[in-house]
Protein backbone atom coordinates (compact mmCIF):
# COMPACT_ATOMS: atom_id res chain seq x y z
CA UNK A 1 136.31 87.20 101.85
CA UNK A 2 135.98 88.68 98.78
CA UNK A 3 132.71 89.09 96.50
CA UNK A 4 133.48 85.88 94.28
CA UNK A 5 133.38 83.99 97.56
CA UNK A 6 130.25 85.33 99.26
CA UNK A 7 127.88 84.77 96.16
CA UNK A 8 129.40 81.16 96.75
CA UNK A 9 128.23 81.61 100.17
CA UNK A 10 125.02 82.82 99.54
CA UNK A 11 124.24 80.16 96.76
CA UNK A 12 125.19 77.27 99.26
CA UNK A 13 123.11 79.01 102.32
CA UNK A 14 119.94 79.19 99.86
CA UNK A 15 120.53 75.97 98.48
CA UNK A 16 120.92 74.33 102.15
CA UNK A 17 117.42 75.38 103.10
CA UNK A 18 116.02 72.97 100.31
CA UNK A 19 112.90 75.35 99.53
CA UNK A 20 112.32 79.13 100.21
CA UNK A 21 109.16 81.89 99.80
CA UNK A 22 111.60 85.48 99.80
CA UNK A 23 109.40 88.45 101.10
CA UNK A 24 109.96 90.54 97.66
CA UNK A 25 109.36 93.84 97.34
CA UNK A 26 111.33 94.56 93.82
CA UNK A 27 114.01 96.72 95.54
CA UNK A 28 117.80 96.30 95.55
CA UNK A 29 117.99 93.56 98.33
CA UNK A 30 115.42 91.11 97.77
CA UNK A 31 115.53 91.27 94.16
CA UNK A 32 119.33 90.18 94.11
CA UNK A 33 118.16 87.52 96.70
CA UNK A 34 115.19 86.16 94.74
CA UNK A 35 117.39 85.84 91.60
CA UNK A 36 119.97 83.79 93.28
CA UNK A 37 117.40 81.15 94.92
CA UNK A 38 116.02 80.64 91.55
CA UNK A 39 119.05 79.87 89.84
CA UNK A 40 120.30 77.52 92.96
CA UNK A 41 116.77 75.90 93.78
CA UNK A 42 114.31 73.65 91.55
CA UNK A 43 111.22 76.78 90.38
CA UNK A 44 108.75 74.77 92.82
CA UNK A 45 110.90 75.43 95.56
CA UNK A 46 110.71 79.26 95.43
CA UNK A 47 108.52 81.25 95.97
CA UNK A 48 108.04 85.13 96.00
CA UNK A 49 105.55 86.78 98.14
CA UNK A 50 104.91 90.51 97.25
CA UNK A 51 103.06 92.44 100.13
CA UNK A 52 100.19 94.59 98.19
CA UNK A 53 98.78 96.90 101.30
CA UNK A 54 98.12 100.45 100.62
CA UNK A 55 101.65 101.67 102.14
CA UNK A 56 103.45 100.37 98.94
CA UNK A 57 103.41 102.76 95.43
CA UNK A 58 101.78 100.84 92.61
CA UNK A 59 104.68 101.50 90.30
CA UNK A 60 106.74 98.71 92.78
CA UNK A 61 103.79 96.14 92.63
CA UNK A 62 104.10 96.51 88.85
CA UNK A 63 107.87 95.97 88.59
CA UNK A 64 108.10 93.02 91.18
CA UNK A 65 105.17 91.67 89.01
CA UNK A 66 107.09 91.77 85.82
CA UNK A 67 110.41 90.87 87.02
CA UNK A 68 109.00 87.26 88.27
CA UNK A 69 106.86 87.20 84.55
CA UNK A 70 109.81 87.95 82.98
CA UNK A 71 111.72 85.13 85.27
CA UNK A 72 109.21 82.51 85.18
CA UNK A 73 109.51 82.64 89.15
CA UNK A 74 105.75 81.92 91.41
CA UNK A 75 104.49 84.80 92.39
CA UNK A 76 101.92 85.81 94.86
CA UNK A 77 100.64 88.80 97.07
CA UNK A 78 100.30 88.79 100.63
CA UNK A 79 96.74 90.14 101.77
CA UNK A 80 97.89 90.94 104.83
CA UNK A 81 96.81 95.17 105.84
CA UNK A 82 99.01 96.41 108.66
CA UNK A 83 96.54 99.36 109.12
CA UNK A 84 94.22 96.64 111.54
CA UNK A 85 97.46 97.63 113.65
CA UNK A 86 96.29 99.96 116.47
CA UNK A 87 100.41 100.35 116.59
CA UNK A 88 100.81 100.93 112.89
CA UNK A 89 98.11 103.23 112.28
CA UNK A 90 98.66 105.33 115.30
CA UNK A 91 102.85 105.14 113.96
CA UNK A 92 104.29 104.47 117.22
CA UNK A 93 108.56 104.26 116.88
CA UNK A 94 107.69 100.48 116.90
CA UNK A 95 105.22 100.80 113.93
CA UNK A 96 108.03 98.70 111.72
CA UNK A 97 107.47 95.69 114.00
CA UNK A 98 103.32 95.42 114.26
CA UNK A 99 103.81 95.72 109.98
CA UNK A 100 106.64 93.21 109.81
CA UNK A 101 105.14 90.47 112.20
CA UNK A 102 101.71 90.59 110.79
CA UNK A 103 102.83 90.57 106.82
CA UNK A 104 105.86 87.74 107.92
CA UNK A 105 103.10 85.44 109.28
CA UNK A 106 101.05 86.08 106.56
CA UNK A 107 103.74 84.46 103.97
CA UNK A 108 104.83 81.69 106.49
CA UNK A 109 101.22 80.72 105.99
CA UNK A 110 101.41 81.12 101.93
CA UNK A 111 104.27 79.19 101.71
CA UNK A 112 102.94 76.43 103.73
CA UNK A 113 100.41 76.62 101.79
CA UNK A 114 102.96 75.85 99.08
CA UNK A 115 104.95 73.27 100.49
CA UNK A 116 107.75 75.70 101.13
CA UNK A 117 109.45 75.22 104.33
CA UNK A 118 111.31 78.25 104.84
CA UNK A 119 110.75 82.06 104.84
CA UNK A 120 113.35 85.07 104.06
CA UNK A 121 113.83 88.47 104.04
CA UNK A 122 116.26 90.62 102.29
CA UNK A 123 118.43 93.09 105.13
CA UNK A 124 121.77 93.41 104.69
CA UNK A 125 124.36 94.37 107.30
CA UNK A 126 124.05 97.82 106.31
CA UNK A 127 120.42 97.64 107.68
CA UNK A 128 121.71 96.76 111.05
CA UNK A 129 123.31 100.23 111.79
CA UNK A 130 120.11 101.90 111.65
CA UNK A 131 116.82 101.60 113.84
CA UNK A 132 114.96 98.93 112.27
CA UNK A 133 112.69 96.98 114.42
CA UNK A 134 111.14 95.52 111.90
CA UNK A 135 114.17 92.87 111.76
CA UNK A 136 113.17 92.14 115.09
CA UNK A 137 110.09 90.60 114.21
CA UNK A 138 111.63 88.67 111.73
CA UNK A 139 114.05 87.15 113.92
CA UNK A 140 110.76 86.25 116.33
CA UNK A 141 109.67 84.62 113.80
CA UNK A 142 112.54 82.83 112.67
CA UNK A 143 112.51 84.53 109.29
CA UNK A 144 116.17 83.68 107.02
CA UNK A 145 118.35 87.18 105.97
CA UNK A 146 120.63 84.58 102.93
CA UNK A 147 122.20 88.24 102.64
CA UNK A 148 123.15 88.70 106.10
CA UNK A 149 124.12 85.63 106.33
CA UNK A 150 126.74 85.84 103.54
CA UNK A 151 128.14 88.98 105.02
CA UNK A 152 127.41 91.41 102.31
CA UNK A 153 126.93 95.04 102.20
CA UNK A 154 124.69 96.93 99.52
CA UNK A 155 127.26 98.29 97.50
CA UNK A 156 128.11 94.46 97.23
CA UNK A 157 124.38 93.88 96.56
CA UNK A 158 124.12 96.45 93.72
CA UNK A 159 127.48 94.98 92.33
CA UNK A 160 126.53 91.69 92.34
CA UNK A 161 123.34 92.74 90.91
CA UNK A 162 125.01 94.43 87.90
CA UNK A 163 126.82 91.26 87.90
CA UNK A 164 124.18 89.03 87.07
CA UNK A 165 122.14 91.53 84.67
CA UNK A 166 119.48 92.62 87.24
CA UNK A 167 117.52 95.34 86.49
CA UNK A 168 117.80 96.71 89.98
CA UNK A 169 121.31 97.30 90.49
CA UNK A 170 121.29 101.06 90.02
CA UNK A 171 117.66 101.26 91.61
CA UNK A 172 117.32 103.83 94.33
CA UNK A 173 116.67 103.16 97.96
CA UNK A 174 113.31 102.32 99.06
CA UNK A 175 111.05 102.34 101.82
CA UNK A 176 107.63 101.87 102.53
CA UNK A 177 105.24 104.72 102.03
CA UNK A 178 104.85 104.90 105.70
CA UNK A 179 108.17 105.59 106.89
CA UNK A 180 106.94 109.07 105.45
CA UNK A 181 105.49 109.91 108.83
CA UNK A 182 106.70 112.12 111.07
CA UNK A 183 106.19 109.33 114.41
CA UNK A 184 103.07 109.69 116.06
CA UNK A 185 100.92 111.40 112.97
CA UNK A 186 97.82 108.29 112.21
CA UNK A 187 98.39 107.01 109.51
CA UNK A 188 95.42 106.40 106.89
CA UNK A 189 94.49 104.97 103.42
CA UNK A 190 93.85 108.22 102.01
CA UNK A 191 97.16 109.38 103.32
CA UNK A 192 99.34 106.88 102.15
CA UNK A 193 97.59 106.84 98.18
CA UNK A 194 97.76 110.73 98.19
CA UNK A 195 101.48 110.36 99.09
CA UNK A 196 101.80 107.81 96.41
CA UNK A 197 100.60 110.19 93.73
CA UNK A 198 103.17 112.92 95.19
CA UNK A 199 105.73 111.03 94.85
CA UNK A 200 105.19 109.63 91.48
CA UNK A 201 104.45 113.02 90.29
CA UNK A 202 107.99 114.21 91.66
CA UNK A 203 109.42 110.63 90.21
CA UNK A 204 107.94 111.90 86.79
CA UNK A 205 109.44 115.03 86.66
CA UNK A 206 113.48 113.11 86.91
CA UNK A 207 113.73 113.18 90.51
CA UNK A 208 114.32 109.27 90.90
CA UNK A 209 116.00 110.03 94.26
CA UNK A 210 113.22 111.51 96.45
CA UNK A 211 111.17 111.67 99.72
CA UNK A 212 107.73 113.50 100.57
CA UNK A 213 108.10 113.52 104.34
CA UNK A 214 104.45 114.25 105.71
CA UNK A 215 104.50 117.02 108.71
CA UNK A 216 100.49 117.00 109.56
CA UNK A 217 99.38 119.31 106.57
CA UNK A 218 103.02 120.29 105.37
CA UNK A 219 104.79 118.40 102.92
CA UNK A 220 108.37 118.70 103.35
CA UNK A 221 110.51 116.99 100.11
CA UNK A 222 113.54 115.69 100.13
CA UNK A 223 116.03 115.18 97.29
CA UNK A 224 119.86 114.52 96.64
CA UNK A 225 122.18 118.19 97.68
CA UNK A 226 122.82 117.87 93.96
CA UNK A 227 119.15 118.12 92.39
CA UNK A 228 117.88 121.09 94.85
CA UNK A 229 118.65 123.76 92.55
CA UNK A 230 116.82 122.13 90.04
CA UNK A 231 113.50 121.29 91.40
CA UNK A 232 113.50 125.01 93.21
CA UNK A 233 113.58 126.65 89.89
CA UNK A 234 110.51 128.56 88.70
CA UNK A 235 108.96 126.04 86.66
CA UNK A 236 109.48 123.12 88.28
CA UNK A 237 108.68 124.48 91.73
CA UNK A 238 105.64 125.77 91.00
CA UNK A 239 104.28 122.61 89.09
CA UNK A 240 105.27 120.91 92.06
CA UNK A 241 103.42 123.05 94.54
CA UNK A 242 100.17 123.59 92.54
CA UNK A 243 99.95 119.45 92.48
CA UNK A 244 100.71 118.94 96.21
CA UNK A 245 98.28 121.76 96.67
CA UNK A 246 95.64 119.79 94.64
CA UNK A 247 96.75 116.50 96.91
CA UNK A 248 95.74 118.23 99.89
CA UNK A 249 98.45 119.42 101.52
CA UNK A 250 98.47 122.99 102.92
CA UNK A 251 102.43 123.35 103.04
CA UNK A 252 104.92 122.50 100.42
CA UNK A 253 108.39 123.05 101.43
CA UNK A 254 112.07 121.62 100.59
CA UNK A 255 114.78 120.40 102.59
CA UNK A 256 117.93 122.70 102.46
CA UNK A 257 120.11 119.14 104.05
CA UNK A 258 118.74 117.03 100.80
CA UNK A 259 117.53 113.35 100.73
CA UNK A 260 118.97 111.62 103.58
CA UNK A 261 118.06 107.92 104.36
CA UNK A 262 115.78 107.32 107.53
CA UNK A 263 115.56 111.05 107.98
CA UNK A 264 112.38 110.65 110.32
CA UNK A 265 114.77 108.40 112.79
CA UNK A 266 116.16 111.77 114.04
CA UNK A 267 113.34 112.92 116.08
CA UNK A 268 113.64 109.55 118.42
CA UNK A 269 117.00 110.67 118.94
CA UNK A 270 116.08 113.86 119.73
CA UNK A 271 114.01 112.54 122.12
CA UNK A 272 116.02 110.14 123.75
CA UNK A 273 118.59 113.05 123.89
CA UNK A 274 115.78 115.50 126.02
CA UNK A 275 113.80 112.89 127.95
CA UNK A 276 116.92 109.75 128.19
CA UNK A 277 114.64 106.18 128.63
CA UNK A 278 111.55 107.41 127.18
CA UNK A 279 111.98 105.90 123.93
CA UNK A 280 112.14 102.09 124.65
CA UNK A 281 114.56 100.67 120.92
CA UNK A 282 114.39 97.05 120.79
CA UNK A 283 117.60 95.71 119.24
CA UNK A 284 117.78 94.20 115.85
C-alpha cells in the first residue's frame, strides 16, 4: 500500500467514526491526525483536547494553542494532574499507564460533554517496538490510534505532514517532561518546571534536538552525535552549566552516545537482564 492509499485509509477510518475528540499534544503524530479529521469531519464533530499538567513545556501548550486558532478547530485542555498518581509520582516502569488512563478518561468525559462519541490517540506502528504502556491504557479504554490503523510509520507521518503544509513535519521527537526520570526518582512540580526551563534554555541556544535526563542531582544532556562538539565548546558549555547550576542541579554532564530516543528504557532492560521476571512489561 503505498502513501496515496493510506491517507485514503485514514480519511475513511476518521470519517467512519462520525465524530472524534484527538488527544493533541502539537507533536508530529497527533498534529497530522487532527488535521486530517478536520478536513474529513463537519468542525462540531472534532474536537482537540490538549493535556495542560505540569509534565508538559509551555512552549508545546502555546503551539497546539495556535495551530487550532490558526485552524479554526475546538480546542480545550484537559485538567486532569497525573501527579495524584501514587504510581506516577513515585515513576514506577508503569508510570506511562497511571498518566495515560487518568488524562484518557478525563477527555472521554470532555467529549461527552461535547457530544463527541469517540476518543483517539496519535501512536504509530513505530511506537509499538518500544516499551510504551501507556498504549495499554488506551486500548483499556477503547481509545482509536486512525494512524495505526492506516498502517503508517513516522517517516510516513512527517511526509504526509509536509504534504499537507503542516507546520510539524520537520518537528523533533517529543516526550513528556517526565520520561526525563531515571525510573524510580519521585517525581515533583518543582522538578518537572525546573526541567522545563533547562530545556528551553538548551532549545534557545540551537539545540532543537535535546534531552536533560535527571540522575537525582546530576543532569546528564543528551544531544544528536553531530551537535556534541558544539555545545562542549568553551562558551557554550559553560553558559550551559552556570544555568543548570542556577536550576539546582549539582551535576551537569553530557552524553558521549548522543540523543537517543527512550534512552531511560535501558535500565529496565538491564534489569530484566540481572534479576529475569522482576520487571513485570505489560504488552502494548
Amino acid at each position: 500500500m503505498d502513501l496515496t492509499e493510506k491517507k485514503e485509509k485514514l480519511e475513511e477510518y476518521i470519517r467512519s467514526l462520525g465524530s472524534l475528540a484527538v488527544g493533541f499534544s502539537g507533536g508530529v503524530d497527533s498534529t497530522l491526525l487532527l488535521a486530517v479529521a478536520a478536513e474529513v469531519l463537519p468542525r462540531d464533530k472534532v474536537l482537540a483536547v490538549t493535556g495542560s499538567d505540569a509534565s508538559v513545556p509551555r512552549r508545546e501548550l502555546k503551539e497546539a494553542e495556535t495551530f487550532c486558532k490558526e485552524r479554526g478547530i475546538r480546542h480545550v485542555y484537559a485538567q486532569f494532574d497525573p501527579l495524584r498518581e501514587e504510581g506516577y509520582r513515585n515513576n514506577s516502569p508503569e508510570r506511562c499507564f497511571f498518566c495515560k488512563s487518568g488524562l484518557f478518561t478525563e477527555i472521554q468525559r470532555i467529549a461527552k460533554e461535547y457530544g463527541i462519541e469517540y476518543t483517539a490517540e496519535g501512536s504509530n506502528l513505530d511506537d509499538l517496538g518500544d516499551y510504551r504502556p501507556g498504549l495499554k491504557a488506551a486500548a483499556q479504554l477503547g481509545v482509536k490510534c486512525p494512524l495505526r490503523e492506516a498502517g503508517l510509520h513516522k517517516n510516513e507521518i512527517r511526509e504526509l505532514s509536509r504534504e499537507m503544509g503542516l507546520p510539524t513535519w520537520s518537528k523533533p521527537a517529543y516526550a513528556c517532561l517526565a520520561s526525563r526520570f531515571v525510573y524510580g526518582e519521585q517525581i515533583t512540580r518543582e522538578k518537572l518546571e525546573r526541567l522545563d526551563q533547562a530545556e528551553q534554555f538548551l532549545i534557545e541556544q540551537g539545540f532543537l534536538q535535546e534531552r536533560v535526563r535527571i540522575h537525582g542531582n546530576l543532569a546528564r544532556i543528551e544531544v544528536p552525535p553531530e551537535d556534541i562538539e558544539r555545545i562542549a565548546a568553551g562558551p557554550v558549555r559553560e553558559k550551559i552549566w552556570q544555568k543548570l547550576r542556577e536550576l539546582g542541579f549539582l551535576y551537569v554532564s553530557l552524553d558521549l552516545g548522543g540523543y537517543r530516543m527512550g534512552s531511560m528504557n535501558a535500565t529496565l532492560n538491564q534489569t530484566q537482564n540481572q534479576n529475569p521476571g522482576d520487571v513485570d512489561i505489560p504488552t502494548t
